[in-house]
Protein backbone atom coordinates (compact mmCIF):
# COMPACT_ATOMS: atom_id res chain seq x y z
CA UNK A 1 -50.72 43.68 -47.81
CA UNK A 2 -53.79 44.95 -49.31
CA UNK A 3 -55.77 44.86 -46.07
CA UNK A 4 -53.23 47.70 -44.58
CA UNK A 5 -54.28 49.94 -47.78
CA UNK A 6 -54.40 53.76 -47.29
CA UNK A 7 -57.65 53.13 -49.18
CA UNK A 8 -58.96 50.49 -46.70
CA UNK A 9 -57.86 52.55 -43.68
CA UNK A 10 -61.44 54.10 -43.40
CA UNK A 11 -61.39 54.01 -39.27
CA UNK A 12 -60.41 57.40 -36.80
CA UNK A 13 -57.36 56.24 -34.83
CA UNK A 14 -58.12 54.98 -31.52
CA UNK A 15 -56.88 56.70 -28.03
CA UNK A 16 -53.96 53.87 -27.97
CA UNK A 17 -52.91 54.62 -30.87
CA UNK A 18 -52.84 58.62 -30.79
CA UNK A 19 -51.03 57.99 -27.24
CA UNK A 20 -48.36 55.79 -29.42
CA UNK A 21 -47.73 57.98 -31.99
CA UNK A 22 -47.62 60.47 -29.34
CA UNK A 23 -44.74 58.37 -27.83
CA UNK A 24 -42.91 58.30 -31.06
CA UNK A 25 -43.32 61.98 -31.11
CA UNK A 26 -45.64 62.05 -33.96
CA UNK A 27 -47.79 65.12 -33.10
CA UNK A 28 -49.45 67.46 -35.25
CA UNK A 29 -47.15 70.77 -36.14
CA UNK A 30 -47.29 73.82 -37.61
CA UNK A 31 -44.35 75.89 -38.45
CA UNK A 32 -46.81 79.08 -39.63
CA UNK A 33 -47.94 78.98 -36.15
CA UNK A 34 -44.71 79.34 -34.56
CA UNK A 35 -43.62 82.07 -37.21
CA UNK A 36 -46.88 84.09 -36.29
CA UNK A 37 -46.95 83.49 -32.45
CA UNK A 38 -43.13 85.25 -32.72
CA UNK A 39 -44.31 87.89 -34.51
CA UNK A 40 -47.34 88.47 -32.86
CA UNK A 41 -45.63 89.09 -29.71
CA UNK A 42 -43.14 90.72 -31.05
CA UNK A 43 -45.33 93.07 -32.82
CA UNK A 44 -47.27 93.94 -29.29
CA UNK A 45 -43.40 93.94 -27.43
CA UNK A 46 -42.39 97.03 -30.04
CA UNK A 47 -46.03 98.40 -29.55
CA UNK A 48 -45.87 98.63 -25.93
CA UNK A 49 -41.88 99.36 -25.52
CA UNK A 50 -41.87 101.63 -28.96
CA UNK A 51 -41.03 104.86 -26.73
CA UNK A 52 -38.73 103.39 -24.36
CA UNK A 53 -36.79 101.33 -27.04
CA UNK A 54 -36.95 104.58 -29.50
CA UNK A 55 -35.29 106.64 -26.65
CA UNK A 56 -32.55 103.88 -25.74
CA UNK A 57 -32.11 103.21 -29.51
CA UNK A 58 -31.10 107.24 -30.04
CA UNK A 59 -28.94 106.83 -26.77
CA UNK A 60 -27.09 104.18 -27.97
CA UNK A 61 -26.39 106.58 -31.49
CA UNK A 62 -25.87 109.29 -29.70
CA UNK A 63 -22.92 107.59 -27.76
CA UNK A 64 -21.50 105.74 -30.93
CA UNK A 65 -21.52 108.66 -33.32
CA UNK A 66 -19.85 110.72 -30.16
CA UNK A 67 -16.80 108.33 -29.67
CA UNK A 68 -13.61 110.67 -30.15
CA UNK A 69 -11.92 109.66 -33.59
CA UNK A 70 -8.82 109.96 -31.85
CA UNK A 71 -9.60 106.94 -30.38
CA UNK A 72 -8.98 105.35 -33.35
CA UNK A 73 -4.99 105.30 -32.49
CA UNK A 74 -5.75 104.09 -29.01
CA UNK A 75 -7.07 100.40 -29.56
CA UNK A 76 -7.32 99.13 -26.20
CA UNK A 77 -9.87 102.65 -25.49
CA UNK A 78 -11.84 101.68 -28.58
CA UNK A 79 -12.95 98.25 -28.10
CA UNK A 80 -13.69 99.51 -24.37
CA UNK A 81 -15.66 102.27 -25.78
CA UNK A 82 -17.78 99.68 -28.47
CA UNK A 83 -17.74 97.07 -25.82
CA UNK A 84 -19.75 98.99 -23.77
CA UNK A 85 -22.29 100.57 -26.49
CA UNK A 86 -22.59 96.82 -27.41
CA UNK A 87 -23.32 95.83 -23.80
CA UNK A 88 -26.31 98.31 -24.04
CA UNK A 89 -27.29 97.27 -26.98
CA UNK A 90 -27.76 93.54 -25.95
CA UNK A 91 -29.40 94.75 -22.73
CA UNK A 92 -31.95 97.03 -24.09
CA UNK A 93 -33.08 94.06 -26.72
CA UNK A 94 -32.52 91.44 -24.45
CA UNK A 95 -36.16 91.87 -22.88
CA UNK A 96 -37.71 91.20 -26.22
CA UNK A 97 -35.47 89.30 -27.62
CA UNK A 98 -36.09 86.91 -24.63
CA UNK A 99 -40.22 87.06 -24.92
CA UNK A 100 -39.37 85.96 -28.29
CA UNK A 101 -37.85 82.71 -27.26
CA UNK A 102 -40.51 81.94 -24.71
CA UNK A 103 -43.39 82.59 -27.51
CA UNK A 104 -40.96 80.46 -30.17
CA UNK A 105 -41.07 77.32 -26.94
CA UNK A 106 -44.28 77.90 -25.85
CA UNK A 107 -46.07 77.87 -29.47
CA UNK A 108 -46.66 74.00 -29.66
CA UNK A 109 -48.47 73.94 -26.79
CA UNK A 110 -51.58 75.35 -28.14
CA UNK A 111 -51.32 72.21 -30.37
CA UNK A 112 -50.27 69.82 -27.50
CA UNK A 113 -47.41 68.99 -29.69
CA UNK A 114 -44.59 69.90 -26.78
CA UNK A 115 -43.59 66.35 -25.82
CA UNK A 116 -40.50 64.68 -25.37
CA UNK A 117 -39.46 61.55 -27.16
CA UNK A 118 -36.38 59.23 -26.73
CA UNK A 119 -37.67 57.19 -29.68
CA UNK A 120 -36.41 60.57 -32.10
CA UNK A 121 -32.84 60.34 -30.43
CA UNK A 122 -32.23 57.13 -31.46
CA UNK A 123 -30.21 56.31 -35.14
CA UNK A 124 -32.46 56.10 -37.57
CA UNK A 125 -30.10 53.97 -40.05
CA UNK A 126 -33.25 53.71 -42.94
CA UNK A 127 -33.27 57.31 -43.32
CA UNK A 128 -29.57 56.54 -44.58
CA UNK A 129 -31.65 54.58 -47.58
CA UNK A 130 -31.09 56.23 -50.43
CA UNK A 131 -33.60 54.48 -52.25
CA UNK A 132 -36.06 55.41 -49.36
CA UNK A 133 -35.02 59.24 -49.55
CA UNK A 134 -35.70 59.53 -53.35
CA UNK A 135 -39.36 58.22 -52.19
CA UNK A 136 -39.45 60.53 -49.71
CA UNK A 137 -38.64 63.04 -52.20
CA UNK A 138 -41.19 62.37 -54.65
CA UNK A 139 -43.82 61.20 -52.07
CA UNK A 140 -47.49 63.14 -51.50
CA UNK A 141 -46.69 64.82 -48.36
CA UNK A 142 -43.85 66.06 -49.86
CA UNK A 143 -45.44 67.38 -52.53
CA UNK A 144 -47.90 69.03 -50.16
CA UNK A 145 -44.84 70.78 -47.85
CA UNK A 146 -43.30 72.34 -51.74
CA UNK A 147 -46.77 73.62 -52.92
CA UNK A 148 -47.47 75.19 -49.39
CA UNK A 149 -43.54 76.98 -49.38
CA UNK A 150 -43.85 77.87 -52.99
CA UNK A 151 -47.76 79.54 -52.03
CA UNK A 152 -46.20 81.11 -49.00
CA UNK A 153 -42.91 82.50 -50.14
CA UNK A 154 -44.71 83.87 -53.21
CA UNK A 155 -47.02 85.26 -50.45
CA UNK A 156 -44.80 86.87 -48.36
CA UNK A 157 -42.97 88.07 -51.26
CA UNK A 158 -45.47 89.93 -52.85
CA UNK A 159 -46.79 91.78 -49.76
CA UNK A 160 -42.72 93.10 -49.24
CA UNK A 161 -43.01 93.99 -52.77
CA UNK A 162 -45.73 95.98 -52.19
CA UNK A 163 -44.64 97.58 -48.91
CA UNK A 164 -41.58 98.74 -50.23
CA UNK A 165 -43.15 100.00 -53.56
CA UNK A 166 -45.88 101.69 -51.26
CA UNK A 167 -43.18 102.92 -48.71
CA UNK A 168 -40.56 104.11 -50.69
CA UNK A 169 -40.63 107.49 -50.37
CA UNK A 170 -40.85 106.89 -46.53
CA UNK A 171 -38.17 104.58 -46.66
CA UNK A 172 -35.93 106.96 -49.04
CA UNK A 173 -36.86 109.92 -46.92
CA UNK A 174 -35.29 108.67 -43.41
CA UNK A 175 -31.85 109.10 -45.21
CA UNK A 176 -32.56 112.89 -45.12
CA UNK A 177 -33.78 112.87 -41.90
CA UNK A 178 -32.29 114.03 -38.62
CA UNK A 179 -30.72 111.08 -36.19
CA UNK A 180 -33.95 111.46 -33.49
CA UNK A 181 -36.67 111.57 -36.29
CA UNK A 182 -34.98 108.72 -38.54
CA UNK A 183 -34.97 106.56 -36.04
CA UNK A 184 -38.81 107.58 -34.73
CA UNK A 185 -39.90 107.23 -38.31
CA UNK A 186 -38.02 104.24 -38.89
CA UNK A 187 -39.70 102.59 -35.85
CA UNK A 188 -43.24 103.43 -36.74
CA UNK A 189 -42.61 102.25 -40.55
CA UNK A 190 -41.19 98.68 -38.82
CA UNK A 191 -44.52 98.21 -37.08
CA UNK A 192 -46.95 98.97 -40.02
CA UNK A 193 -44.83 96.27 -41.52
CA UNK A 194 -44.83 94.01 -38.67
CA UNK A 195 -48.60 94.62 -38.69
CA UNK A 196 -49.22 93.89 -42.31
CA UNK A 197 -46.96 91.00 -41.97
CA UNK A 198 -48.99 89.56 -39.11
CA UNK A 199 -52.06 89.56 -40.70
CA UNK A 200 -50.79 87.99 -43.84
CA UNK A 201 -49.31 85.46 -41.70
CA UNK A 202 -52.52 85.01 -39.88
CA UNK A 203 -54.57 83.85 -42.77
CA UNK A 204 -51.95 81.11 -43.89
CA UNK A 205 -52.34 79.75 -40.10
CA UNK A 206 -56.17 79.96 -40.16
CA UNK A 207 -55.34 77.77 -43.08
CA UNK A 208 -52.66 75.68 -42.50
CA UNK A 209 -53.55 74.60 -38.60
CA UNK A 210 -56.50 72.54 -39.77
CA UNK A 211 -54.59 71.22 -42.84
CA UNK A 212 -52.42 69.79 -39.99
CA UNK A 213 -54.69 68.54 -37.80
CA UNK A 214 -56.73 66.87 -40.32
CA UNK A 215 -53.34 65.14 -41.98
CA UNK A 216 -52.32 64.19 -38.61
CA UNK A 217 -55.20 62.28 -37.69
CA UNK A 218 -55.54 61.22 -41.67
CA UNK A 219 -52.21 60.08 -41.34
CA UNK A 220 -53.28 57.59 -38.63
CA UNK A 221 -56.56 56.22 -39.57
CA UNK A 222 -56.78 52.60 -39.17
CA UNK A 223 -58.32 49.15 -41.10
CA UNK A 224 -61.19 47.71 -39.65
CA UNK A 225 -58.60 44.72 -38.75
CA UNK A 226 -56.32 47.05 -37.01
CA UNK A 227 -59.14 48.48 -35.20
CA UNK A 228 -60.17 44.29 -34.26
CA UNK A 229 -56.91 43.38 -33.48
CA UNK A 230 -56.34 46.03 -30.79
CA UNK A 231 -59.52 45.71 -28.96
CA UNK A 232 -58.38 41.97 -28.74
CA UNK A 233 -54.52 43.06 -27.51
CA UNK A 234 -56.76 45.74 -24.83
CA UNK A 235 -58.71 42.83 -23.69
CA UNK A 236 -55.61 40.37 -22.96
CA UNK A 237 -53.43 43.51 -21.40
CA UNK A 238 -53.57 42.99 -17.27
CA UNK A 239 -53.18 46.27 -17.10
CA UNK A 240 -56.33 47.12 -18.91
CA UNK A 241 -58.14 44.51 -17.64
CA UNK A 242 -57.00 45.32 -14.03
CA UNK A 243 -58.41 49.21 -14.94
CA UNK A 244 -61.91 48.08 -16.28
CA UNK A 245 -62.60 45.73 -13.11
CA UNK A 246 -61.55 48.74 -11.01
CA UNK A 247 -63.82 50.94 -12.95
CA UNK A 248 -66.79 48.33 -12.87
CA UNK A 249 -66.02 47.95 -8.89
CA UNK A 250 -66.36 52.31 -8.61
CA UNK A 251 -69.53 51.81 -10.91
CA UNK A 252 -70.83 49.22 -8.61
CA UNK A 253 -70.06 50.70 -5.45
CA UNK A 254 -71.81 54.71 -6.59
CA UNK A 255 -75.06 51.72 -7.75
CA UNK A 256 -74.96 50.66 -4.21
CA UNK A 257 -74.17 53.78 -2.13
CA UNK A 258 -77.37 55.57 -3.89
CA UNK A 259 -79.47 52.47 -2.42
CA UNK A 260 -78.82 53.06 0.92
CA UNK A 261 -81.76 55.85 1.15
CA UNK A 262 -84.27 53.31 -0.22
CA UNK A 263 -83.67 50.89 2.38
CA UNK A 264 -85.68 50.38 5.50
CA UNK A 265 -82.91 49.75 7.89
CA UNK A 266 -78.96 49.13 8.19
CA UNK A 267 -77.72 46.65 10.31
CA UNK A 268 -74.19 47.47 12.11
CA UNK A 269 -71.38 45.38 13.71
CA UNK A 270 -71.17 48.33 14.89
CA UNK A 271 -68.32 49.57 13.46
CA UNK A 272 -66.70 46.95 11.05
CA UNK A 273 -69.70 45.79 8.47
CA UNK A 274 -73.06 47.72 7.36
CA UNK A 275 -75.55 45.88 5.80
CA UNK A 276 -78.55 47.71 4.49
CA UNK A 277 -82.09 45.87 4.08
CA UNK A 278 -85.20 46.97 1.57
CA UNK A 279 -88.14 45.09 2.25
CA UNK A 280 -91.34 45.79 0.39
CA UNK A 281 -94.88 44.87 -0.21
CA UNK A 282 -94.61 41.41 -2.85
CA UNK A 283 -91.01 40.62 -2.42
CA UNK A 284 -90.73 37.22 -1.00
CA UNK A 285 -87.99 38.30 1.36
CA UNK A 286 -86.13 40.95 2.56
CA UNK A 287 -83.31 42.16 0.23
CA UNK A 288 -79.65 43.53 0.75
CA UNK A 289 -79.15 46.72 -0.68
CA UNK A 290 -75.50 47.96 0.19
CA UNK A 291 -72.84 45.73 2.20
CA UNK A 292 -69.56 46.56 3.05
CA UNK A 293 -66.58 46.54 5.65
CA UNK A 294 -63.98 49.46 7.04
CA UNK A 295 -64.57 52.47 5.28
CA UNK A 296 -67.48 51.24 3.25
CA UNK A 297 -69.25 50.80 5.86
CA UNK A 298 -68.60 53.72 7.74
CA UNK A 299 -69.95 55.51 4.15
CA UNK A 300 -72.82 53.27 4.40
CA UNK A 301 -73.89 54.19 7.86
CA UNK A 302 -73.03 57.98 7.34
CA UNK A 303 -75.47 57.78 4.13
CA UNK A 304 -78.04 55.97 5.80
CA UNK A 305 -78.15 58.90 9.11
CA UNK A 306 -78.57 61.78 6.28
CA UNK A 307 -81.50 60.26 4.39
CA UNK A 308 -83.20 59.09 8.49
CA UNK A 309 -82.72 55.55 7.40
CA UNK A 310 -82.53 53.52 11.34
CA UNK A 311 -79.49 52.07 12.40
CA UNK A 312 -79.74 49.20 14.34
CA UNK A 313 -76.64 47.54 16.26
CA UNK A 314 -76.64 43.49 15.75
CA UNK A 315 -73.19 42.33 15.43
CA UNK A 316 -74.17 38.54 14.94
CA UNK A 317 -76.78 39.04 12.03
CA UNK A 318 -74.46 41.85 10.52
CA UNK A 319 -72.03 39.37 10.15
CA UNK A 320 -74.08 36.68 8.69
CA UNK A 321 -75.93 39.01 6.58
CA UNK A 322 -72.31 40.37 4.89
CA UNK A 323 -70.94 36.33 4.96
CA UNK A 324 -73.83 34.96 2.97
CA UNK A 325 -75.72 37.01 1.72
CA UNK A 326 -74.84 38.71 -2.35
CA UNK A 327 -75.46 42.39 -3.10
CA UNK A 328 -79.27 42.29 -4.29
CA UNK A 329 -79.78 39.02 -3.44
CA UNK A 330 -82.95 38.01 -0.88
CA UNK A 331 -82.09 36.90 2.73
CA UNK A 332 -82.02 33.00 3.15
CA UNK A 333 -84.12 31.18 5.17
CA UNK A 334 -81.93 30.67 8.13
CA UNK A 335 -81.80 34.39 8.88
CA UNK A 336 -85.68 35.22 8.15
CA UNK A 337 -86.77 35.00 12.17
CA UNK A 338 -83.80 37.27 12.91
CA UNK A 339 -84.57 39.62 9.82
CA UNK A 340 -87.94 39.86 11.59
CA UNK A 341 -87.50 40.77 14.68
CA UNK A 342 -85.28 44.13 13.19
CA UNK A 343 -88.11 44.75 10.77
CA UNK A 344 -90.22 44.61 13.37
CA UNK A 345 -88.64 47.00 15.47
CA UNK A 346 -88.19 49.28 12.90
CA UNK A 347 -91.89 49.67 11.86
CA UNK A 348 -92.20 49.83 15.98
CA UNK A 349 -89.65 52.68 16.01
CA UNK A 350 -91.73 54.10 13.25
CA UNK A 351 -95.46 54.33 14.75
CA UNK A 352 -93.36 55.39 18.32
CA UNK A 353 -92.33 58.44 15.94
CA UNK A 354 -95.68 59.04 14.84
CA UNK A 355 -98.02 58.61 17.85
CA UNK A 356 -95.47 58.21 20.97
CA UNK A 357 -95.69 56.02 23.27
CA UNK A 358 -93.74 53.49 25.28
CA UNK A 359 -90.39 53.14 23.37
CA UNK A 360 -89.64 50.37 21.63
CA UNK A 361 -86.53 48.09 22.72
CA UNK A 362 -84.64 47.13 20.14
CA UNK A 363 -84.11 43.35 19.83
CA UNK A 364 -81.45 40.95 21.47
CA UNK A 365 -80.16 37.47 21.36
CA UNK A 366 -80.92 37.24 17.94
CA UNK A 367 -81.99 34.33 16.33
CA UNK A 368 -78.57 33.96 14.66
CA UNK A 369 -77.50 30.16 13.23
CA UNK A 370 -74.10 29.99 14.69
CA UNK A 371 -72.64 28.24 12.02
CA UNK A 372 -73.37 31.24 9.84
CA UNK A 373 -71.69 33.97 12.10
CA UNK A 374 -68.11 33.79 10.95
CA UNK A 375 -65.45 35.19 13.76
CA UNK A 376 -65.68 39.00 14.89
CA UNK A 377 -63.24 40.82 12.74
């Protein structure tokens, strides 16, 4: 349709649908980076093992040009004999040859394109479309992938070119040279290569990485209907409904926990509810601040005995108050004689603090409707 139009897909892909393409194993990917991660580290493996490998490398010689020729009648002595310069040959590149691996795994990563998908082992029986692979053929992106081989052999070509044209006396000269030297020389001459290789390799990846990154997230740009259509699939997901009401209710509950040092007191079952009052000058009534039960209120009273807010201990009106009464919503008229009386002794409590005095008592048999007290929990 002409709504789904690369041209009309004007919107950056959404988090859903990065984390599907993602799941499809559609990540951006860079093959330069991989080549020049390997050589990179394999460049700093020959530069930090050059002696060691130099010295193992003229062993091993040593001991193949020194097999007796008369072992050359004896078969069973000469594979033994090459078996076991092979043996150290494997074990004296295995190190490197083994960092190499890791770096060749390890390279997406610096992408985030290591994943594993199911979705690419299934059959994929359109790819089997002729029809479909001529397109593919001929399409942009592949187009793109020939240009960028075709810039990158020609590239690398032209930089070995010029090495050898630059090096050939060097390279000429390690013919004449003796065994220990030629193999020194011949070492030194592989890491000015591996050098000059690196950095030519470096430049395509400083190019090609954001090539990718910016295809990748081209490649998944969306229509403003797309874009519609999802929100409306988020908004009808349980799931995703389920995670915004618990991230309203977290919202809600850091609101109400940073109320608790405004209030003026916190009513206690003692242990089971918290209710926290604010009363001030022109409100018509006194106001809860922060409710809760269990652990809540536990947080509640634990707030409230940092910030020197009172605590007082009325099981009945604690009760009611958490029953019936909404989070920022004014006491009701049933409870204001109760509500009172703590108020009361609070601002009592207060003045004691200030001037001394006979200590207050704090109140009892409060004033509590019974029909509004539901059962202790």
């Amino acid at each position: 349709m002409a709504e789904d139009s690369d041209l009309e897909k004007t919107e950056q892909p959404t988090g859903r649908r990065i984390e599907q393409a993602r799941e499809k194993g559609q990540v951006p990917q860079s093959r330069e980076l991989g080549t020049f991660l390997v050589l990179m580290v394999g460049a700093a493996s020959l530069w930090s093992t050059g002696g060691w490998l130099t010295e193992r490398s003229l062993q091993i010689g040593r001991k193949a040009f020194s097999i007796d020729p008369r072992l050359a009648h004896e078969p069973e002595q000469m594979i033994l004999q090459l078996g076991t310069i092979t043996m150290d040959a494997l074990l004296t590149f295995a190190p490197i040859l083994g960092v190499l691996l890791i770096a060749a795994l390890l390279s997406p990563l610096i992408l985030n394109a290591w994943i594993f998908s199911g979705e690419k082992l299934i059959p994929d029986f359109e790819r089997l479309d002729p029809i479909a692979g001529i397109g593919r053929m001929f399409s942009w992106n592949s187009l793109i992938e020939l240009v960028k081989a075709i810039l990158k052999a020609s590239l690398v070509a032209g930089v070995a070119i010029f090495l050898v044209w630059s090096k050939s006396e060097e390279i000429f000269s390690l013919l004449m040279q003796p065994l220990e030297h030629g193999i020194a020389n011949a070492g030194h001459l592989m890491m000015f290569c591996f050098l000059i290789l690196v950095s030519v390799l470096a430049l395509v990846v400083a190019i090609d990485v954001p090539f990718q990154i910016w295809q990748y997230f081209d490649k998944l740009k969306m229509t403003k209907d797309q874009v519609k259509q999802e929100m409306k699939e988020l908004e009808g997901d349980p799931q995703v409904k389920g995670r915004i009401r618990s991230l309203q209710m977290q919202a809600a509950r850091r609101r109400m926990m940073a109320a608790v040092p405004t209030a003026d007191i916190v009513v206690t079952n003692p242990t089971h509810y918290s209710v926290a009052l604010s009363y001030k000058v022109g409100m018509g009534a006194p106001k809860v601040v922060a409710k809760g039960s269990g652990e809540i209120a536990f947080k509640i009273r634990e707030i409230a005995a940092e910030h020197g807010v009172p605590l007082v201990e009325a099981p009945p009106l604690a009760r009611a108050l958490h029953r019936h009464v909404d989070l920022d919503h004014e006491v009701p008229a049933a409870l204001y004689t109760a509500v009172a009386e703590v108020l009361a002794y609070v601002y009592q409590l207060t003045r004691w603090k200030e001037s001394g005095g006979q200590y207050p008592l704090p109140p009892r048999d409060l004033p509590v409707p019974p029909e509004l007290v539901p059962e202790a929990a």
